[in-house]
Protein backbone atom coordinates (compact mmCIF):
# COMPACT_ATOMS: atom_id res chain seq x y z
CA UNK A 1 79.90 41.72 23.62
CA UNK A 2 80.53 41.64 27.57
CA UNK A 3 78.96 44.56 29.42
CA UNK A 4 80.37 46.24 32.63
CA UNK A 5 76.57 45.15 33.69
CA UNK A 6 77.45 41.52 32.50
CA UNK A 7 81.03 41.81 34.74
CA UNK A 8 79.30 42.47 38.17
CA UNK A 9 76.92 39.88 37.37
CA UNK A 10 79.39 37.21 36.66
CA UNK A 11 81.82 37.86 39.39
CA UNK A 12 79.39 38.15 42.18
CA UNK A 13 77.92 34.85 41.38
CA UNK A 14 81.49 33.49 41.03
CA UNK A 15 82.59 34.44 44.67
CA UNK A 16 79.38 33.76 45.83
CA UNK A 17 79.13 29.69 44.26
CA UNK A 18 82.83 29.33 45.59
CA UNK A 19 81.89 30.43 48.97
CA UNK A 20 83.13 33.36 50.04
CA UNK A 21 81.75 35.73 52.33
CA UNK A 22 81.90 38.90 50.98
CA UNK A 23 81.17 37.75 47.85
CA UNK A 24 79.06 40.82 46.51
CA UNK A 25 81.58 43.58 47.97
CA UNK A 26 84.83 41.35 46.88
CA UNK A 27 83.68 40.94 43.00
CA UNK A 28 82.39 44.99 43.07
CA UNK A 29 85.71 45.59 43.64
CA UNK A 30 87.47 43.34 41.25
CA UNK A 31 85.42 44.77 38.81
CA UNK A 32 86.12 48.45 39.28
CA UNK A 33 89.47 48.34 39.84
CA UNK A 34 90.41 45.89 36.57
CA UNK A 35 88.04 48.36 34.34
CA UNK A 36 88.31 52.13 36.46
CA UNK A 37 84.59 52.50 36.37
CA UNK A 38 83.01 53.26 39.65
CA UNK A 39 79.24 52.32 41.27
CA UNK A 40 77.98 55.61 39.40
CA UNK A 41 79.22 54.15 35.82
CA UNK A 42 77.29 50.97 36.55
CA UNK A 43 74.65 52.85 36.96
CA UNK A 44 74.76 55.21 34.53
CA UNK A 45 76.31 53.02 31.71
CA UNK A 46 75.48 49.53 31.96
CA UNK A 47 75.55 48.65 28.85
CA UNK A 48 78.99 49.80 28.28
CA UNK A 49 81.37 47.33 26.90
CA UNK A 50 84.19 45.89 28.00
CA UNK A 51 87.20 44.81 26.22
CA UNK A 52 88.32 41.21 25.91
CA UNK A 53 91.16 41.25 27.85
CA UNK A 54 89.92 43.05 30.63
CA UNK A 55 87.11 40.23 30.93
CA UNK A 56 89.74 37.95 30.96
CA UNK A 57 92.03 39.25 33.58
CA UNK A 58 88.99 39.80 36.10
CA UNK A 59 88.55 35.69 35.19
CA UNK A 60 91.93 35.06 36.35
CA UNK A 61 91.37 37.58 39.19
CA UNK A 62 87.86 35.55 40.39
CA UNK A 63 89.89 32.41 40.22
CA UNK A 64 92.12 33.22 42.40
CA UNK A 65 89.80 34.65 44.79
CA UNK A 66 87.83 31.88 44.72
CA UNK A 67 91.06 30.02 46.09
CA UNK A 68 91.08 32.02 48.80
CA UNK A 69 94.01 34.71 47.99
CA UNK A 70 92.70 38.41 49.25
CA UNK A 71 91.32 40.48 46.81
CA UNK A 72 94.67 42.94 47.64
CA UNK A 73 96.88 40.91 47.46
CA UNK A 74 95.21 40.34 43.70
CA UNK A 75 95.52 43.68 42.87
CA UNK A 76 98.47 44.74 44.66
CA UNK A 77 98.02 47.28 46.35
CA UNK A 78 95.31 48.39 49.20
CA UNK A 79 94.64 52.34 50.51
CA UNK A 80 95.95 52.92 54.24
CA UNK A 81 94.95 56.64 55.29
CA UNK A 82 94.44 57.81 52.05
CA UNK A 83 97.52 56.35 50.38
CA UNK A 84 96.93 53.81 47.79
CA UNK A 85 100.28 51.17 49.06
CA UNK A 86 102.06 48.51 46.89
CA UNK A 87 101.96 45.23 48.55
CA UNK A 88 104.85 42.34 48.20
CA UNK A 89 104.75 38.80 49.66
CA UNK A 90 107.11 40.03 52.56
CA UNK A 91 104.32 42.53 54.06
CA UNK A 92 101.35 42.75 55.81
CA UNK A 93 98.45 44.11 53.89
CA UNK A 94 97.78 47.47 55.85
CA UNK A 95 94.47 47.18 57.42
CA UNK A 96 91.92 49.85 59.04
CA UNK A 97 92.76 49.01 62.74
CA UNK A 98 95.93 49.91 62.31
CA UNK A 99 95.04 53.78 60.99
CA UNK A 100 94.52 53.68 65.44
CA UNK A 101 98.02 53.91 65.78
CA UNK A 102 98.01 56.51 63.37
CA UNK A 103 95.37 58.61 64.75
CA UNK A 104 97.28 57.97 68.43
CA UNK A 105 101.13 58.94 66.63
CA UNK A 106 100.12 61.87 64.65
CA UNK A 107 99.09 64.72 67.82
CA UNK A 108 102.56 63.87 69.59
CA UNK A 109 104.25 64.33 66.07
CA UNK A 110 102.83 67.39 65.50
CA UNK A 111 103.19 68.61 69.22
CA UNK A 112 107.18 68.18 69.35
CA UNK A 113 107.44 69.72 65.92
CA UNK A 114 105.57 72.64 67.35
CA UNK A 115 108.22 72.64 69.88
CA UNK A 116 111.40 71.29 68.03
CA UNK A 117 110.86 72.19 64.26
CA UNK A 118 111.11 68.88 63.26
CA UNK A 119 110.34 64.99 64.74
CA UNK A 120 112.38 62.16 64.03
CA UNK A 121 110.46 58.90 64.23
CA UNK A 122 111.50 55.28 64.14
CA UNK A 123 109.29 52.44 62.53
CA UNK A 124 110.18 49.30 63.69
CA UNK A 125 109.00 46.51 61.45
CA UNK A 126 107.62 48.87 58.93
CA UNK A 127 106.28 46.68 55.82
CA UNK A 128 104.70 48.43 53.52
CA UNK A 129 105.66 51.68 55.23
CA UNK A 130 102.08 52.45 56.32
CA UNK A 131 102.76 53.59 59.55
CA UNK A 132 106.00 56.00 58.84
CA UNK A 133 104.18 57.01 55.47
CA UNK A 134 101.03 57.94 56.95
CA UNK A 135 102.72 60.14 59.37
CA UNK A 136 104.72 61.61 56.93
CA UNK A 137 102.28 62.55 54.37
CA UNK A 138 100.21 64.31 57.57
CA UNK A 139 103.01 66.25 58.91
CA UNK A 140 105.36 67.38 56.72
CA UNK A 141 107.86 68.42 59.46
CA UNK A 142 108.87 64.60 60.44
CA UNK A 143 111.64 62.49 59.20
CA UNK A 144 111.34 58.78 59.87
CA UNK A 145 114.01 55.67 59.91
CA UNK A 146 111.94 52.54 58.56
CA UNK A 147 113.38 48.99 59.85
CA UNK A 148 112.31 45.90 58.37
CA UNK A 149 114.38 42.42 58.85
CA UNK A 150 112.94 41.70 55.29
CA UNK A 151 114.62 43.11 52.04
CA UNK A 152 111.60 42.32 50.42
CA UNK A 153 109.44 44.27 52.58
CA UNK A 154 111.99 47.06 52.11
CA UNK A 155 111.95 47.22 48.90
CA UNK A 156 108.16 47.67 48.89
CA UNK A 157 108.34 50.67 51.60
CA UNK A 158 110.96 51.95 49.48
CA UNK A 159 108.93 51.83 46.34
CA UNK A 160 105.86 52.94 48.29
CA UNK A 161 107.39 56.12 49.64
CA UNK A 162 108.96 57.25 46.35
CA UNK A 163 105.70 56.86 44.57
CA UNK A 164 104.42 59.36 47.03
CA UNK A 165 106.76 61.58 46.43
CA UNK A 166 108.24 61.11 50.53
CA UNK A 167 111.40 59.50 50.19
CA UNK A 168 113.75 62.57 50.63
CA UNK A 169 112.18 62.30 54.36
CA UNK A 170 112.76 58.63 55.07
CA UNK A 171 115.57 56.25 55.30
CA UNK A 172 114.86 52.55 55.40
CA UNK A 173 117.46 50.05 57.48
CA UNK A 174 117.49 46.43 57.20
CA UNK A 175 117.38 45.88 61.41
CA UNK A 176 116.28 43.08 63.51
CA UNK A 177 114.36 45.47 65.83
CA UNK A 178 117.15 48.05 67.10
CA UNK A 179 120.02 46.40 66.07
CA UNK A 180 121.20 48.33 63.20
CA UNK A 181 119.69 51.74 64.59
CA UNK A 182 121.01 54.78 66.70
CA UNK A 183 119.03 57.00 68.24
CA UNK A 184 117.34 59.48 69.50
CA UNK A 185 113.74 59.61 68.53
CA UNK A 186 111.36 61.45 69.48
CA UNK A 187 108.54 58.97 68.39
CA UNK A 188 109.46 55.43 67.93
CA UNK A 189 105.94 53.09 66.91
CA UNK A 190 105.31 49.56 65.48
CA UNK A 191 102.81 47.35 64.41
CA UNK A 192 104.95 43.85 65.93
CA UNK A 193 103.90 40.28 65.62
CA UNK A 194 101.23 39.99 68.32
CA UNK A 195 99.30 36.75 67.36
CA UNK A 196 100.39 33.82 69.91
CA UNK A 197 102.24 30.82 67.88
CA UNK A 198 99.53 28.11 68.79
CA UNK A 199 96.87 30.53 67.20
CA UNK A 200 98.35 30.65 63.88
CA UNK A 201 96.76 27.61 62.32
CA UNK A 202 93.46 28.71 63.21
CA UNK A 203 93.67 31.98 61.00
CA UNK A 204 91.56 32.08 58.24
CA UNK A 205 92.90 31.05 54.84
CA UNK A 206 93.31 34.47 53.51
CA UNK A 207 95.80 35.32 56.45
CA UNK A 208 97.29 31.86 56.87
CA UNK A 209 98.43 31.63 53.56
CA UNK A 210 99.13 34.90 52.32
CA UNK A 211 100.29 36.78 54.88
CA UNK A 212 104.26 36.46 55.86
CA UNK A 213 104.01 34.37 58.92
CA UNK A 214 107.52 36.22 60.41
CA UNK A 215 104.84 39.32 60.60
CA UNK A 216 102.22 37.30 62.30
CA UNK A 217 104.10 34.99 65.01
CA UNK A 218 104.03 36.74 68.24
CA UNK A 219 105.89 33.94 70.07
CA UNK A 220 104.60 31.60 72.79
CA UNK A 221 102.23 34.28 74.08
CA UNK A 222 102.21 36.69 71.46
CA UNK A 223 104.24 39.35 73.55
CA UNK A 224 107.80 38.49 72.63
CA UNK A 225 107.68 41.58 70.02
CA UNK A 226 106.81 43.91 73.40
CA UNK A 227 109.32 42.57 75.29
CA UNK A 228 112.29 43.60 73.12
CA UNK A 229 110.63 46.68 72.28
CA UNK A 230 110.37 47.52 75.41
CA UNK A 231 113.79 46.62 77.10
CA UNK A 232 115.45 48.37 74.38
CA UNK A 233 113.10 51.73 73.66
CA UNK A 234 114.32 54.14 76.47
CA UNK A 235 118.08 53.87 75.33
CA UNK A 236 116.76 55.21 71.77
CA UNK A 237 114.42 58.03 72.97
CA UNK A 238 115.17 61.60 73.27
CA UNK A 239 114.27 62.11 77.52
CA UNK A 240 110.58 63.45 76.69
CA UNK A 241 109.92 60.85 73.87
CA UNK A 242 107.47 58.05 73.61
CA UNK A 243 106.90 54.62 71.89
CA UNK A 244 103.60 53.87 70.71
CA UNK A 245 102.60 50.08 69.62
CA UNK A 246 99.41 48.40 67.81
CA UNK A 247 98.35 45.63 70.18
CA UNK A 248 96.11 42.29 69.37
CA UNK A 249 92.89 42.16 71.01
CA UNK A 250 92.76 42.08 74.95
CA UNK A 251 96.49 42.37 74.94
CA UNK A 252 96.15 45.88 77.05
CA UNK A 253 96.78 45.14 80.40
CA UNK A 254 99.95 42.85 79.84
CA UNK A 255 101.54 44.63 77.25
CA UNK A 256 101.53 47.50 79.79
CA UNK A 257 102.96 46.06 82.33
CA UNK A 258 105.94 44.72 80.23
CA UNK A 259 106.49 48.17 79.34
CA UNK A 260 105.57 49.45 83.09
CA UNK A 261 108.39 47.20 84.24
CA UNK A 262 111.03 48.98 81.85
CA UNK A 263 110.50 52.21 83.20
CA UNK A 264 107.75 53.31 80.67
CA UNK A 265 103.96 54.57 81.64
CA UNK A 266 101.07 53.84 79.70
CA UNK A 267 100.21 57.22 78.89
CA UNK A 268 96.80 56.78 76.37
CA UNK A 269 95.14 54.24 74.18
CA UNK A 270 93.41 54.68 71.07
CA UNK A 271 90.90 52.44 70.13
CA UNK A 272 89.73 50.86 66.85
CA UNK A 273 86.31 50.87 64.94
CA UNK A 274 85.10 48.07 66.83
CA UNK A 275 85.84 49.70 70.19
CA UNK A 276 88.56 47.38 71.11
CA UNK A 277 91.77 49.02 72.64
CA UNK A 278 94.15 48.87 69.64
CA UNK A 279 97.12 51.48 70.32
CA UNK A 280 99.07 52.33 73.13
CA UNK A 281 101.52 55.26 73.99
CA UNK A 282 103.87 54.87 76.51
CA UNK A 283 106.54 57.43 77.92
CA UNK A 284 109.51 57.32 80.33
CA UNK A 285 109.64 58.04 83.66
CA UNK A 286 111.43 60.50 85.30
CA UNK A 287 114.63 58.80 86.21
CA UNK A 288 114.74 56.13 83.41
């Protein structure tokens, strides 16, 4: 008989003999999610047992962690502001820096619906849908267009946002950036490729080889994302709108002035949970 005692015991020595970092918090993981127990059930029942199969699948699981794929990307799915989100090869897994833009998106939301009634939003390059579902499920008064130039990644969002019960609020277009879109929005955001194209093959494993690299590849600098975004944002915003964007790290000052340049002030920052500026709202000018 395996216990749920014996399962922790086995998987944390399997990460941690293949190498991996995190071995301790990656296998705790595994475990709970493949049997639904919790830290308090290993504490309070460690003797229970576990059926076969389970004990098998959290073998494959470990063996496939062990070969580097992200213990997500194993399970599928990974929480983003309190939404559990289905992941597919053609998206990003969500991750906590990007709740920032989030955090940054949601007061202006909320502010023109105060004012309006309603907010229209448009997520460029949405993925899993974490950004537009986020906002969404926090403000019940937006609407949001979703643009991806995957269909697989649509799908996902698509899947994502009827399993939370938000799809009567959001369309999703298959759009390289604004090219299949008409505006105005009040609120346009992304999370862009930002990572410069030499820099790619220095990304760990887990990111090198599992995430899509059309979501990763900046461009030459890592700013070509910014660029279009930026030459092409004012013509889709309503004349007191803003665009808000996640931005790599020490990426500030020149994604700023690309969007400075374009007729659009940096108007705040948010910053993430290392204290790194990871967010940034711009707004037009008078005049633009």
């Amino acid at each position: 008989m395996t216990t749920l005692s014996d399962l922790h015991r086995i998987a944390r020595a399997g990460l941690s003999d293949a190498g991996i970092a995190d071995a301790a918090l990656d296998a705790r993981v595994l475990v709970e999610e493949l049997t639904g127990t919790t830290r308090t059930d290993l504490l309070a029942r460690p003797d229970m047992a576990v059926p076969a199969e389970i004990a098998e699948k959290l073998s494959a699981a470990l063996a496939r962690r062990a070969a580097g794929e992200p213990v997500h990307r194993i399970l599928g799915a990974r929480e983003f502001y309190g939404l559990r989100l289905a992941l597919s090869p053609d998206t990003l897994e969500p991750r906590p820096d990007t709740e920032a833009l989030v955090d940054l998106a949601l007061p202006f939301a909320r502010s023109i619906c105060d004012k309006r009634g309603a907010c229209r939003i448009l997520d460029l390059g949405t993925g899993t849908g974490a950004i537009a579902l986020a906002l969404l499920s926090a403000e019940p008064r937006v609407s949001a267009i979703a643009t991806d130039i995957a269909p697989g990644a649509l799908m996902t969002a698509k899947t994502n946002a009827e399993a939370l019960g938000l799809a009567g609020r959001i369309a999703f277009v298959r759009s390289d950036w604004f090219a299949a879109v008409e505006g105005p929005f009040d609120l346009i955001v992304s999370n862009p490729p930002y990572i410069p194209s030499v820099e790619i093959g220095t990304l760990s494993r887990e990111v090198r080889r599992f995430d899509p690299l059309r979501a990763l590849d900046g461009g030459t600098d890592g700013l070509d994302p910014y660029r279009i975004i930026a030459r092409d944002s004012a013509a889709h915003l309503v004349p007191d709108g803003a665009v808000m964007v996640e931005i790599g790290a020490g990426q500030e000052e020149d994604v700023a002035d690309i969007f400075l340049r374009q007729g659009l002030r940096h108007a705040d920052t948010r910053c993430d949970l290392g204290g790194h500026a990871r967010a940034l709202c711009f707004v037009r000018q008078r005049g633009v």
